[in-house]
PDB file of N, CA and C in Angstrom:
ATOM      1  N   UNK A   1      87.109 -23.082 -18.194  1.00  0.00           N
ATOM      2  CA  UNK A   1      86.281 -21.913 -18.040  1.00  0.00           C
ATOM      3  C   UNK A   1      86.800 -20.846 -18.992  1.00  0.00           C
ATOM      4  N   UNK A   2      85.900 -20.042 -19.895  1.00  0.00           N
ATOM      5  CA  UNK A   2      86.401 -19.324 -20.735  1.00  0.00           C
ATOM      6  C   UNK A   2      86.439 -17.699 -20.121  1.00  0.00           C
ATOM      7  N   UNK A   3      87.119 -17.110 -20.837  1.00  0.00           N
ATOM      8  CA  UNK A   3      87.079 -15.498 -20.192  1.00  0.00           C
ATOM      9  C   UNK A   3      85.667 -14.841 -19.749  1.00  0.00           C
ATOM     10  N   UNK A   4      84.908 -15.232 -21.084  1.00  0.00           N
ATOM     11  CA  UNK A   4      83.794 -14.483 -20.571  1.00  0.00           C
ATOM     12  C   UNK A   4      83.151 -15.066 -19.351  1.00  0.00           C
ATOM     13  N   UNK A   5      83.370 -16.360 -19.288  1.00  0.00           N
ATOM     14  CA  UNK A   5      82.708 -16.776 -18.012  1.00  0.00           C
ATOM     15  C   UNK A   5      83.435 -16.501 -16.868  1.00  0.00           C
ATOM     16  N   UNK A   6      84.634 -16.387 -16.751  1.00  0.00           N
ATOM     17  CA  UNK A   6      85.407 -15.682 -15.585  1.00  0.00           C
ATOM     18  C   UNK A   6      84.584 -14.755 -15.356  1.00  0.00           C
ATOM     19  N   UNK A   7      85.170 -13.653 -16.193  1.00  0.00           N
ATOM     20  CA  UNK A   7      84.294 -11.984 -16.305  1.00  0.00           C
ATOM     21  C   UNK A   7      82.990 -12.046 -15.811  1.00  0.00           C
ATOM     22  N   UNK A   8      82.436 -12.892 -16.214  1.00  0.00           N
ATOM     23  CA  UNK A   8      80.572 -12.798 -15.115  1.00  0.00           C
ATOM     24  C   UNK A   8      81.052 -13.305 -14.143  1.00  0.00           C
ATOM     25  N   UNK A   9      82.018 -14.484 -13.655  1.00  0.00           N
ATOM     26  CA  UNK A   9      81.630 -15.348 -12.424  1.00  0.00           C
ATOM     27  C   UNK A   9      82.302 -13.816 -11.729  1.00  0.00           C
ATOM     28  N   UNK A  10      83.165 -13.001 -11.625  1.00  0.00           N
ATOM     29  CA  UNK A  10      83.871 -12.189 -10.499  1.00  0.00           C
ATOM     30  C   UNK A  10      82.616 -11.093 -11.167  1.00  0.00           C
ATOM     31  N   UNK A  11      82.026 -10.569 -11.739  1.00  0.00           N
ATOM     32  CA  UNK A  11      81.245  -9.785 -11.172  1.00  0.00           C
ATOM     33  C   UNK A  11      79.701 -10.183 -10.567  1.00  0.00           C
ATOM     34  N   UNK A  12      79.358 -11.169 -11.038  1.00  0.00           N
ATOM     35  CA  UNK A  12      78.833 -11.888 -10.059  1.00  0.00           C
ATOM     36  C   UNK A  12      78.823 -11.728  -8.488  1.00  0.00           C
ATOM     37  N   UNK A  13      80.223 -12.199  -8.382  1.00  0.00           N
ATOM     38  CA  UNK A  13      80.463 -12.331  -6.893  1.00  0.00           C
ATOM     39  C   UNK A  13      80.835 -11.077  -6.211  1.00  0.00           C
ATOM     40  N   UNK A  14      81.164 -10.145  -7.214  1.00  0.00           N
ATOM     41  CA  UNK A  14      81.334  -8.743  -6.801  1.00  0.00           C
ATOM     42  C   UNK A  14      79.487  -8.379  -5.862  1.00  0.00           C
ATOM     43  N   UNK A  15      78.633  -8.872  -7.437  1.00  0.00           N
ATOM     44  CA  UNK A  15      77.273  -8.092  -6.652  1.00  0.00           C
ATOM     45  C   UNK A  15      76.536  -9.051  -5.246  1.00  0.00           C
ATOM     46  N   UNK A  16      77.220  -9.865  -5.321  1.00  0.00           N
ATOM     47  CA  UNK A  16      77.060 -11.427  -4.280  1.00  0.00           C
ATOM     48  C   UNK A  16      77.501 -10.579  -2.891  1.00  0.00           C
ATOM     49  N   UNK A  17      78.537  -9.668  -2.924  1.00  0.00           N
ATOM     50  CA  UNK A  17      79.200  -9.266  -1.875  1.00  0.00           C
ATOM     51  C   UNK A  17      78.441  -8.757  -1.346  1.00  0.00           C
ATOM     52  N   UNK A  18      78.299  -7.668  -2.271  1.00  0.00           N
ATOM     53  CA  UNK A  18      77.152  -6.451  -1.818  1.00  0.00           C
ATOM     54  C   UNK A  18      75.992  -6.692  -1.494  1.00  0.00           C
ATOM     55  N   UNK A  19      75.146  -7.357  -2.000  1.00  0.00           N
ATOM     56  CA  UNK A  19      74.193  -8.257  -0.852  1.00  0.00           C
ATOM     57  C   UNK A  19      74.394  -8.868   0.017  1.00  0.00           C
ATOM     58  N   UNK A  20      75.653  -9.407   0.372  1.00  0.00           N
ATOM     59  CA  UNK A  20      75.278  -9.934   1.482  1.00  0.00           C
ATOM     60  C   UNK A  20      75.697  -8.702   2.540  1.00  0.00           C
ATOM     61  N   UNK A  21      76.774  -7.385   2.575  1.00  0.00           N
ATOM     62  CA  UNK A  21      76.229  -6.523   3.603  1.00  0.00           C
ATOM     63  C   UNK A  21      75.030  -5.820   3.293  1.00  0.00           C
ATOM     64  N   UNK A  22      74.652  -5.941   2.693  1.00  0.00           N
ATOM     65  CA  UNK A  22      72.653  -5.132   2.914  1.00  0.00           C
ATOM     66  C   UNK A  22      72.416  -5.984   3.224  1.00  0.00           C
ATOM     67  N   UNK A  23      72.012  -7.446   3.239  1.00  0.00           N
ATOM     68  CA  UNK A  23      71.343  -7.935   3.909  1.00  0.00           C
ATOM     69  C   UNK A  23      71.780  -8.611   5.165  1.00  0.00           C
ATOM     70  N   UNK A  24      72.726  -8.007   6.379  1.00  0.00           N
ATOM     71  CA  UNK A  24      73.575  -8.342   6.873  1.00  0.00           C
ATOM     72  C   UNK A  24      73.253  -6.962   7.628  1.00  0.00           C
ATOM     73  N   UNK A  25      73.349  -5.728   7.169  1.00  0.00           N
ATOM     74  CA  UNK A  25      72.840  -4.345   7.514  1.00  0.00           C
ATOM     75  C   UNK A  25      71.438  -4.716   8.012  1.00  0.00           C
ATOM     76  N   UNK A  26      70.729  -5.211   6.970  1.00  0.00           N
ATOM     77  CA  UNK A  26      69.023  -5.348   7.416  1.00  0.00           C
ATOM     78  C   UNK A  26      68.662  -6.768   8.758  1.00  0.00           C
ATOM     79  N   UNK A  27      69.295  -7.478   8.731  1.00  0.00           N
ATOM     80  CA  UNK A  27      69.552  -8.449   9.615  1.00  0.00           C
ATOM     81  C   UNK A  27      68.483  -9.660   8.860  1.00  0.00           C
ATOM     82  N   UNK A  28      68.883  -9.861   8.237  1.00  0.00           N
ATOM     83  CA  UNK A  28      67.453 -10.970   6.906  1.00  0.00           C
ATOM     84  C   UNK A  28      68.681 -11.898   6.810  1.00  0.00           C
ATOM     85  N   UNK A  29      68.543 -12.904   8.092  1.00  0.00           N
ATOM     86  CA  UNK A  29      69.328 -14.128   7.470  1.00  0.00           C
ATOM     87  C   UNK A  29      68.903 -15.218   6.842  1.00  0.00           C
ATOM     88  N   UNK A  30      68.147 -15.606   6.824  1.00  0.00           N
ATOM     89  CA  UNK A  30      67.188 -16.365   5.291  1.00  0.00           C
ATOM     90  C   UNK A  30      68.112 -15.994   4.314  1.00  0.00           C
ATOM     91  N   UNK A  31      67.732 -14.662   3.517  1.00  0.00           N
ATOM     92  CA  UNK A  31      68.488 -13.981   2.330  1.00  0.00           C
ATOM     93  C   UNK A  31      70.112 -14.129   2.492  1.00  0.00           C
ATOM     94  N   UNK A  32      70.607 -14.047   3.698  1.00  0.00           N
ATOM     95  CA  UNK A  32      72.022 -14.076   3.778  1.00  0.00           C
ATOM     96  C   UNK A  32      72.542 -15.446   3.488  1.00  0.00           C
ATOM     97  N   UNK A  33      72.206 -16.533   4.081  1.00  0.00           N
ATOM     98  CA  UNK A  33      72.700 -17.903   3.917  1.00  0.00           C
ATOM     99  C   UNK A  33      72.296 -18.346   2.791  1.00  0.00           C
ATOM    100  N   UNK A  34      71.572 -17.925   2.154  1.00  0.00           N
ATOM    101  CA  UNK A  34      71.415 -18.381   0.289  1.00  0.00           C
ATOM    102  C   UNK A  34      72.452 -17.815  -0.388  1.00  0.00           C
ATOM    103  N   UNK A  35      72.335 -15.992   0.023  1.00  0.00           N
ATOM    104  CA  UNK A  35      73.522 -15.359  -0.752  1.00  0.00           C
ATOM    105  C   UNK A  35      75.253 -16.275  -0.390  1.00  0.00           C
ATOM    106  N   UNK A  36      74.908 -16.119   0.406  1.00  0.00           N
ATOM    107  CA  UNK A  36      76.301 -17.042   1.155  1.00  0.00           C
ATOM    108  C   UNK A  36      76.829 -18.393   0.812  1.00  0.00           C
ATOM    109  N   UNK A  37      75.939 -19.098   0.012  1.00  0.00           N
ATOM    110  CA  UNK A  37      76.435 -20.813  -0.409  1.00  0.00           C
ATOM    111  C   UNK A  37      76.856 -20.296  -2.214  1.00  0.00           C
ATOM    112  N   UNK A  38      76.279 -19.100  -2.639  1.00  0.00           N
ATOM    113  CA  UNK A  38      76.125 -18.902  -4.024  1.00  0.00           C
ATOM    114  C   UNK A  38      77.812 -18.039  -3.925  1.00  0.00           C
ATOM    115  N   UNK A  39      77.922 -17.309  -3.213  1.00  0.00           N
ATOM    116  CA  UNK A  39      78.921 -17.116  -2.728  1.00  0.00           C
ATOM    117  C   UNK A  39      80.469 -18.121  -2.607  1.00  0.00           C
ATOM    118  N   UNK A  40      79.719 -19.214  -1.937  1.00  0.00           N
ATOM    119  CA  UNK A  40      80.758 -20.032  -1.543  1.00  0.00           C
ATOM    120  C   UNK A  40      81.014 -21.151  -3.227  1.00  0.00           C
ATOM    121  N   UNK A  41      79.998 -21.350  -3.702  1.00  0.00           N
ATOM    122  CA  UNK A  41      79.931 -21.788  -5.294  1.00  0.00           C
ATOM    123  C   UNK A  41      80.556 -21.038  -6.149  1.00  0.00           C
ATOM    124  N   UNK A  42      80.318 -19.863  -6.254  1.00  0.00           N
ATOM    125  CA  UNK A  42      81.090 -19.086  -7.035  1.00  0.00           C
ATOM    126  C   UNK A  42      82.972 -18.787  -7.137  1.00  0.00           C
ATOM    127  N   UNK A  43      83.354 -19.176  -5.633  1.00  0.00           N
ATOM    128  CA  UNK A  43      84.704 -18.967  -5.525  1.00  0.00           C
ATOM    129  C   UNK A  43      85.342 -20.571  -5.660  1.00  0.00           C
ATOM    130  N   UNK A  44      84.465 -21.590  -5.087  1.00  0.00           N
ATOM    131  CA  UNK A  44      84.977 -22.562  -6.346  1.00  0.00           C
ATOM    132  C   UNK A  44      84.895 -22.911  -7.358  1.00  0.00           C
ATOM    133  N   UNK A  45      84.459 -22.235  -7.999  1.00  0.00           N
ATOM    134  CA  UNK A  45      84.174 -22.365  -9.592  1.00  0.00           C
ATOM    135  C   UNK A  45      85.392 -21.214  -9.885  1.00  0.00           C
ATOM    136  N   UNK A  46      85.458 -19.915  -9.661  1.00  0.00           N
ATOM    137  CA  UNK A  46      86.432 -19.497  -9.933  1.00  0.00           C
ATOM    138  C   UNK A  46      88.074 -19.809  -9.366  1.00  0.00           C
ATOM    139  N   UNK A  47      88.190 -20.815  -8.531  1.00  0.00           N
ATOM    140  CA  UNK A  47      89.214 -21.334  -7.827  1.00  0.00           C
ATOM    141  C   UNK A  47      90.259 -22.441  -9.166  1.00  0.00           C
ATOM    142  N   UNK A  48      88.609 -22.823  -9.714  1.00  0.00           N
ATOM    143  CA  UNK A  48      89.255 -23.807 -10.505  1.00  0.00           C
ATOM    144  C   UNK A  48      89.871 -22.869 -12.380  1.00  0.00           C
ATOM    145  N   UNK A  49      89.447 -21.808 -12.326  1.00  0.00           N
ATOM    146  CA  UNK A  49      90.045 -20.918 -13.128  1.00  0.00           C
ATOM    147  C   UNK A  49      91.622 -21.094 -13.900  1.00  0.00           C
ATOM    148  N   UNK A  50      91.814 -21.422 -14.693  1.00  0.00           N
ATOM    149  CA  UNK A  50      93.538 -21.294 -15.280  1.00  0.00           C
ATOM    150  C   UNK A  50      93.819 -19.646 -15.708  1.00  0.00           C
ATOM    151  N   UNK A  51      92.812 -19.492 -15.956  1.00  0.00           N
ATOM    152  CA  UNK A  51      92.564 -18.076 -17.228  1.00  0.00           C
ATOM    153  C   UNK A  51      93.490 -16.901 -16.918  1.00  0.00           C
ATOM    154  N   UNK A  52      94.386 -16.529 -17.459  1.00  0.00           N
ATOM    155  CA  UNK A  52      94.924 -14.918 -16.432  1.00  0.00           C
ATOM    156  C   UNK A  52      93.995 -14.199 -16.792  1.00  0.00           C
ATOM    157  N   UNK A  53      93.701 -12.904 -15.718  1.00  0.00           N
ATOM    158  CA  UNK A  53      93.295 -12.053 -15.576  1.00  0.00           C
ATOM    159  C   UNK A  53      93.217 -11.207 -16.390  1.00  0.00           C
ATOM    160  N   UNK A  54      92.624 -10.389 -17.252  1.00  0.00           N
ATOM    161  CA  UNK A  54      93.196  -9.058 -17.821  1.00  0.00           C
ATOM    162  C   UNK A  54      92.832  -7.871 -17.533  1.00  0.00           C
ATOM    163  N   UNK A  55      93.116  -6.873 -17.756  1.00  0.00           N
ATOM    164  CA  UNK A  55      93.131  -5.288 -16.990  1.00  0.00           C
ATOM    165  C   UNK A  55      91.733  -5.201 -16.543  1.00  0.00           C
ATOM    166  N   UNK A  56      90.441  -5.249 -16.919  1.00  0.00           N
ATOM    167  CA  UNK A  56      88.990  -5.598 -16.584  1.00  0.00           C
ATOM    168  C   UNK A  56      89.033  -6.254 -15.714  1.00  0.00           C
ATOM    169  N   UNK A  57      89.507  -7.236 -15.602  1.00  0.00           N
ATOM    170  CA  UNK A  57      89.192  -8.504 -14.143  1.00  0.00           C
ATOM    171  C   UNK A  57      90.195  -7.832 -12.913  1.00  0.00           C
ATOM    172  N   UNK A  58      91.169  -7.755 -13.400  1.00  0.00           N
ATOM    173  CA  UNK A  58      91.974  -7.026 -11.910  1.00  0.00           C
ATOM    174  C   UNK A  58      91.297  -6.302 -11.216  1.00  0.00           C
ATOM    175  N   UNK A  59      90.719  -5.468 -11.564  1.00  0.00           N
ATOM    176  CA  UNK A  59      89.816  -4.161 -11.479  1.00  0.00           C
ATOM    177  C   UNK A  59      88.854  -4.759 -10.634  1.00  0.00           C
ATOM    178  N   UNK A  60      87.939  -5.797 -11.117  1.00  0.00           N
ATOM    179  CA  UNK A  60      87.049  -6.591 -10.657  1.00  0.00           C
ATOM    180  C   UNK A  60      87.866  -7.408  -9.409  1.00  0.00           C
ATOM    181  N   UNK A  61      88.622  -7.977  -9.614  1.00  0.00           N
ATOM    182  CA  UNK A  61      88.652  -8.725  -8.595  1.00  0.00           C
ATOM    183  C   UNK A  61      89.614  -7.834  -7.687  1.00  0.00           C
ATOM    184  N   UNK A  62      90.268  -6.784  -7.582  1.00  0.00           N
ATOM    185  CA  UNK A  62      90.752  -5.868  -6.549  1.00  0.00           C
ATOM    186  C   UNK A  62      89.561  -5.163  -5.460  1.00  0.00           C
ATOM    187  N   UNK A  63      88.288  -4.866  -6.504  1.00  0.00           N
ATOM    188  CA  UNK A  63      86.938  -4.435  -5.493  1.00  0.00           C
ATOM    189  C   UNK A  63      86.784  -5.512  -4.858  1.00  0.00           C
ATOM    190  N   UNK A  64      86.681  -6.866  -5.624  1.00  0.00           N
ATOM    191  CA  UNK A  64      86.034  -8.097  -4.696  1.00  0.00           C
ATOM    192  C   UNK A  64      87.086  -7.736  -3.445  1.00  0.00           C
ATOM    193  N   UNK A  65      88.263  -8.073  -3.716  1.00  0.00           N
ATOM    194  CA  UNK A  65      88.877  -8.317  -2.331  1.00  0.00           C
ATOM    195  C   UNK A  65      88.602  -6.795  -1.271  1.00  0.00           C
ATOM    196  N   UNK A  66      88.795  -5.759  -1.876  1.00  0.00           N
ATOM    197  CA  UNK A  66      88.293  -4.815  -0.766  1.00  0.00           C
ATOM    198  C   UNK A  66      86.917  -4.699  -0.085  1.00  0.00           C
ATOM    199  N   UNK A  67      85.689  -5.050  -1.068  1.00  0.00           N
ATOM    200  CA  UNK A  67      84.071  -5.359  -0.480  1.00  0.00           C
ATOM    201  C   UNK A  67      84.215  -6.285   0.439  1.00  0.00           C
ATOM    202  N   UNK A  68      85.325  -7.182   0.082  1.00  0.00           N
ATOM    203  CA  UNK A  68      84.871  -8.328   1.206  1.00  0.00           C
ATOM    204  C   UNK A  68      85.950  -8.277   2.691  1.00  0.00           C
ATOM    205  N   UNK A  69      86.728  -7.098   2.340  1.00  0.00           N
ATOM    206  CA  UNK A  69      87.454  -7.302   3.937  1.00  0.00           C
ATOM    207  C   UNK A  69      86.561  -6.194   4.330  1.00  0.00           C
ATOM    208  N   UNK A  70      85.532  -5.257   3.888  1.00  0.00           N
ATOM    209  CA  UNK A  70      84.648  -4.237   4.404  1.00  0.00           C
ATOM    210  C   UNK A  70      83.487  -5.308   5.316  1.00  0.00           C
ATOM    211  N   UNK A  71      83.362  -5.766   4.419  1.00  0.00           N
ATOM    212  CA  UNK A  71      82.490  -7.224   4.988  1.00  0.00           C
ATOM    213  C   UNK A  71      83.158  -7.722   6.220  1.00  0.00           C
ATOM    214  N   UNK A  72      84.414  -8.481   6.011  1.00  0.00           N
ATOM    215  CA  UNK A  72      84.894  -9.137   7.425  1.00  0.00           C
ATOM    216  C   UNK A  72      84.861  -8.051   8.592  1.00  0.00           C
ATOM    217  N   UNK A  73      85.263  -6.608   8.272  1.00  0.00           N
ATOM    218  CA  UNK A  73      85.392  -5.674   8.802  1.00  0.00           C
ATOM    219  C   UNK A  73      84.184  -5.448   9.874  1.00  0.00           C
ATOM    220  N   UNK A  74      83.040  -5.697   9.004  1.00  0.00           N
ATOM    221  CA  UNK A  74      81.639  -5.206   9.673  1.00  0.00           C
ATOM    222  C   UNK A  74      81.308  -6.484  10.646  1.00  0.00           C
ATOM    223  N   UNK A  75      81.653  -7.585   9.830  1.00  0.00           N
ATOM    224  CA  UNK A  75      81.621  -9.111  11.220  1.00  0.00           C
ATOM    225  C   UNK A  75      82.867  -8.761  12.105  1.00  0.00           C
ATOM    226  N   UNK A  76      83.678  -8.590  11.768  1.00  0.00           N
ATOM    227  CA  UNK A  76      84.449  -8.739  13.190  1.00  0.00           C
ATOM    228  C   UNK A  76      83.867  -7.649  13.918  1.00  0.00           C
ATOM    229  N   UNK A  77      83.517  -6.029  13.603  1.00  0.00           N
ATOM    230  CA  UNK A  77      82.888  -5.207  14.819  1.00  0.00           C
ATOM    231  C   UNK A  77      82.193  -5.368  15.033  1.00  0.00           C
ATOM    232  N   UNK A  78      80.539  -6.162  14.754  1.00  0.00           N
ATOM    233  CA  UNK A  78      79.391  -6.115  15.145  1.00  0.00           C
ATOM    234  C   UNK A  78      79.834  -7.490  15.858  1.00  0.00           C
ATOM    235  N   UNK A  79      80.269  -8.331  15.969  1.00  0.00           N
ATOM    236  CA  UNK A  79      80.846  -9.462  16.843  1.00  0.00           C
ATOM    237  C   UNK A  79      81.594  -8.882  17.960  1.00  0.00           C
ATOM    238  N   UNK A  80      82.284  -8.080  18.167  1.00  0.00           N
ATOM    239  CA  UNK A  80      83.201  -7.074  19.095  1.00  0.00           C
ATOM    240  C   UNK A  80      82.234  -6.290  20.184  1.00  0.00           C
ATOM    241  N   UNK A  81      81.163  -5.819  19.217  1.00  0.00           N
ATOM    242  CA  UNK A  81      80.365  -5.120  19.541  1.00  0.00           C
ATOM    243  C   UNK A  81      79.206  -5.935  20.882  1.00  0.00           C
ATOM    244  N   UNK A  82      78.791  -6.901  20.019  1.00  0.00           N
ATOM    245  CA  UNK A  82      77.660  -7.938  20.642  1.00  0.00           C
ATOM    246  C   UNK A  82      78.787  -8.796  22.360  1.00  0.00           C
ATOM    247  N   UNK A  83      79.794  -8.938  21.974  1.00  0.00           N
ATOM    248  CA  UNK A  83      80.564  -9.399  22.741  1.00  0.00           C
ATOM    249  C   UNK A  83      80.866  -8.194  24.457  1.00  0.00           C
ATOM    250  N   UNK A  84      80.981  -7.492  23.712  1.00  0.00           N
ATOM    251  CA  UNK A  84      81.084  -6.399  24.735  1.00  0.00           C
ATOM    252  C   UNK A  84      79.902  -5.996  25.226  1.00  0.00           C
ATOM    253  N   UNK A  85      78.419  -5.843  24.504  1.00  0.00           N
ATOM    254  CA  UNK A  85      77.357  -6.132  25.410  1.00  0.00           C
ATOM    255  C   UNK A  85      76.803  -7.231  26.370  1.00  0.00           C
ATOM    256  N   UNK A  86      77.404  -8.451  25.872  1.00  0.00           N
ATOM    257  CA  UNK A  86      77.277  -9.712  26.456  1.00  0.00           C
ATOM    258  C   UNK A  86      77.412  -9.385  28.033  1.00  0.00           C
ATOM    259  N   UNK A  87      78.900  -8.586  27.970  1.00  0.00           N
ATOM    260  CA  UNK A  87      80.193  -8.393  28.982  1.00  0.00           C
ATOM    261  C   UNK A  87      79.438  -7.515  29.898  1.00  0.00           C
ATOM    262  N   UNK A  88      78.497  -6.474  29.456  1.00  0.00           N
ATOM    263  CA  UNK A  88      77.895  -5.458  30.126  1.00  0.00           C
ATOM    264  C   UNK A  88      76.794  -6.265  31.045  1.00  0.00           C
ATOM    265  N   UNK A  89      76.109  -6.812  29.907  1.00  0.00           N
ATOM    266  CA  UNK A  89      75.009  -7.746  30.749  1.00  0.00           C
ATOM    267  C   UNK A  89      75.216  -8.471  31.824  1.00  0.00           C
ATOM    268  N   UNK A  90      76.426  -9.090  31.615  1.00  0.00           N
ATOM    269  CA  UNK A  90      77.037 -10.003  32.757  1.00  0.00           C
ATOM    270  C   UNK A  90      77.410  -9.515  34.252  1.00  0.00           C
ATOM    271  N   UNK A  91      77.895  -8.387  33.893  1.00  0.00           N
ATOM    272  CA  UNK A  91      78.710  -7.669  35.457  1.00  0.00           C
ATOM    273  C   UNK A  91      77.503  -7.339  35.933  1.00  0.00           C
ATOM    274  N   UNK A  92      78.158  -7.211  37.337  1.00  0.00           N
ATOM    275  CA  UNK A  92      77.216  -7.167  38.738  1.00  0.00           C
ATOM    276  C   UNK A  92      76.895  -5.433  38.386  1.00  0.00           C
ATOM    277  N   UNK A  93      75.659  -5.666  38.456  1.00  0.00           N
ATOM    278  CA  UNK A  93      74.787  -4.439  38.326  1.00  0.00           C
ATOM    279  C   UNK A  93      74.122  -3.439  39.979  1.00  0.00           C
ATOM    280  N   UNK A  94      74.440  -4.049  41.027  1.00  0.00           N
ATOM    281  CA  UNK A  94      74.396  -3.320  41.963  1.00  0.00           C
ATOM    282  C   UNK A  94      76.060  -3.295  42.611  1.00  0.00           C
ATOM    283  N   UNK A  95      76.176  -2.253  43.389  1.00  0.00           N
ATOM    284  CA  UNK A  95      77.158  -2.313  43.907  1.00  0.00           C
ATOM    285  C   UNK A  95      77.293  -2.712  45.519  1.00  0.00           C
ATOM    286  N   UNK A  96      78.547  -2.836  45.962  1.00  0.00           N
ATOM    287  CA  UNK A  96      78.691  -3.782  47.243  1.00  0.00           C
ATOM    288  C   UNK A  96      78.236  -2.368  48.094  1.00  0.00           C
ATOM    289  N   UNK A  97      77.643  -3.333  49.124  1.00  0.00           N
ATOM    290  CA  UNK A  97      77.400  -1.756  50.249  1.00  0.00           C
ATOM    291  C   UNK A  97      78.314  -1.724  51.550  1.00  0.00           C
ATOM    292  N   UNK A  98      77.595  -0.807  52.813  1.00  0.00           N
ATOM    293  CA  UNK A  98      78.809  -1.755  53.883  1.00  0.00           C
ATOM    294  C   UNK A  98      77.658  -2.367  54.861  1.00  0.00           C
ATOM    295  N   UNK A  99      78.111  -2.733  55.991  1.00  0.00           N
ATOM    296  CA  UNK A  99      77.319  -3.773  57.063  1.00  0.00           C
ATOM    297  C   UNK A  99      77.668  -2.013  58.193  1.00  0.00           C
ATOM    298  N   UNK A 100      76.724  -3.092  59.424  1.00  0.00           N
ATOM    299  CA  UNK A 100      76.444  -2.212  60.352  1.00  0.00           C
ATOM    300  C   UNK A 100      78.002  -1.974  61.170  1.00  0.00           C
ATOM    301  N   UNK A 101      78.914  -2.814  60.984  1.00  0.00           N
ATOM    302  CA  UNK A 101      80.458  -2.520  61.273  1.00  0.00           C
ATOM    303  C   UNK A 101      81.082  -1.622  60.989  1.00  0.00           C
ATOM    304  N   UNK A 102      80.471  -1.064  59.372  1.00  0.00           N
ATOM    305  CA  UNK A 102      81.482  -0.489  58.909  1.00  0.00           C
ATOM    306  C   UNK A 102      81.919  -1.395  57.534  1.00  0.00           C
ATOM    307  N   UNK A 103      82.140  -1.986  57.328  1.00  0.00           N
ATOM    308  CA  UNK A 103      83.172  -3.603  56.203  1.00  0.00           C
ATOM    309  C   UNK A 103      82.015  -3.463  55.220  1.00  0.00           C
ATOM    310  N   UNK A 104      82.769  -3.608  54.195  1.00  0.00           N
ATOM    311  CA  UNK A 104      82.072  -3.809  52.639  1.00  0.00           C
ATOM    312  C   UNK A 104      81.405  -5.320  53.045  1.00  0.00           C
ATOM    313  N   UNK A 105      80.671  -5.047  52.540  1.00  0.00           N
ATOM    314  CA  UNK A 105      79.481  -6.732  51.932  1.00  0.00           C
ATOM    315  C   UNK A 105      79.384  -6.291  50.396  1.00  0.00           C
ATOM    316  N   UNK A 106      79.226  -7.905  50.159  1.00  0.00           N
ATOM    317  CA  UNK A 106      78.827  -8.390  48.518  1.00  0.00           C
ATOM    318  C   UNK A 106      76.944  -8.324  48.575  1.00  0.00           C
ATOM    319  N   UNK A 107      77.293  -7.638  47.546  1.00  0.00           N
ATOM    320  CA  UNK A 107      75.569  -7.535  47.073  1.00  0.00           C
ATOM    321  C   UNK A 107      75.184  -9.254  46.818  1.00  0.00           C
ATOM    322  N   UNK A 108      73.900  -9.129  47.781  1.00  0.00           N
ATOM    323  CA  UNK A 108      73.449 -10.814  47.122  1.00  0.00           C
ATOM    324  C   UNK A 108      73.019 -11.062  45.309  1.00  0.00           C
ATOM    325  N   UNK A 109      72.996  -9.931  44.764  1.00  0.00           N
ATOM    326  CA  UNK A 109      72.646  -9.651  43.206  1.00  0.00           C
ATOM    327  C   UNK A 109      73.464 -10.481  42.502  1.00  0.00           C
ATOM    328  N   UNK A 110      73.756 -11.406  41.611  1.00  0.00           N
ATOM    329  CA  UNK A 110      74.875 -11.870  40.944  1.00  0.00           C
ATOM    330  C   UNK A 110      74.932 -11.257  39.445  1.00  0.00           C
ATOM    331  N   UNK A 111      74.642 -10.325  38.962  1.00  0.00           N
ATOM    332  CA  UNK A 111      74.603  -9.212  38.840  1.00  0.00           C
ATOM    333  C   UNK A 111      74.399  -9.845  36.996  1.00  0.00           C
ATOM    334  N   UNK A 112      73.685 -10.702  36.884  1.00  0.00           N
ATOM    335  CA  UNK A 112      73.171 -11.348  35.753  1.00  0.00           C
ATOM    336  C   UNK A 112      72.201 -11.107  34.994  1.00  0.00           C
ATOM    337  N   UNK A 113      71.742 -10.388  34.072  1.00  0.00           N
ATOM    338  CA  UNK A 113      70.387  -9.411  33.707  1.00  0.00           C
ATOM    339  C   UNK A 113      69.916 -10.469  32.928  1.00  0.00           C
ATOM    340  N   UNK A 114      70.627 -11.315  32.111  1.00  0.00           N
ATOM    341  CA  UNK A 114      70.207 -12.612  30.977  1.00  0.00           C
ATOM    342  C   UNK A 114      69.734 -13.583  31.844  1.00  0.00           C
ATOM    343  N   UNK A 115      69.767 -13.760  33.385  1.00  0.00           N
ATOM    344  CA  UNK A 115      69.918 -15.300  33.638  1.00  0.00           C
ATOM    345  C   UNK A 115      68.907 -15.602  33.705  1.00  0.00           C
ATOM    346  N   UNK A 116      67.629 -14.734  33.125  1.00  0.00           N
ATOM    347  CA  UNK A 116      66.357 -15.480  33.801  1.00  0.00           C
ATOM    348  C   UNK A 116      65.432 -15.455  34.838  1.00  0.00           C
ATOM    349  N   UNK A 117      66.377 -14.971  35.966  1.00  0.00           N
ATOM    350  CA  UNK A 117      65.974 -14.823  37.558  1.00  0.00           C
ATOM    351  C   UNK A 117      65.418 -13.944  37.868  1.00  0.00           C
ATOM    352  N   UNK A 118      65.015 -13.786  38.664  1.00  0.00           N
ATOM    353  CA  UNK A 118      63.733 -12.489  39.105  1.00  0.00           C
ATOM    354  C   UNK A 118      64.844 -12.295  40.433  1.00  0.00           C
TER     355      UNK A 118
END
């Protein structure tokens, strides 16, 4: 692989990044899993690279690595995020009351908003 083709393949994958959070922002996964294999092509093609770097590519490939932990950044919270609504959905949504004794009772509710159930 020659320099200049380094030099396109990392900015390439620089603008590869950046589409995939806009389209990741916009929620268009069609567009994402295309960007994403061209993505995954591109870093083996540059994997197989001998070439050193020179002051231009560092540059380039120092953004790549920061765009893309902004990226992991935004999957791991919107995964954090979705996870912790899951968690909301799940818990018992009425609370226990008491009986004519006096003594807490369990709500018959299983307090499941996803499950389906009426």
């Amino acid at each position: 692989m020659t320099a200049s083709t380094t030099h396109e393949s990392l900015v390439r994958l620089r603008d590869v990044i950046l589409e995939e959070r806009e389209c990741t922002k916009m929620l268009d996964m069609e567009t994402l899993a295309t960007i994403m294999e061209e993505k995954e092509e591109l870093i083996k093609v540059l994997a197989h690279s001998n070439n050193q770097l020179n002051e231009t590519d560092k540059e380039i490939a120092a953004d790549i690595r920061y765009q893309n932990r902004r990226n992991a950044y935004l999957f791991k919270a919107t995964l954090g995020w979705i996870r912790e609504t899951m968690e909301f959905f799940g818990k018992r949504n009425v609370a226990s009351g008491y009986s004519a004794n006096g003594g807490v009772t369990n709500a018959t509710v299983n307090g499941r908003l996803l499950s389906g159930q009426v």
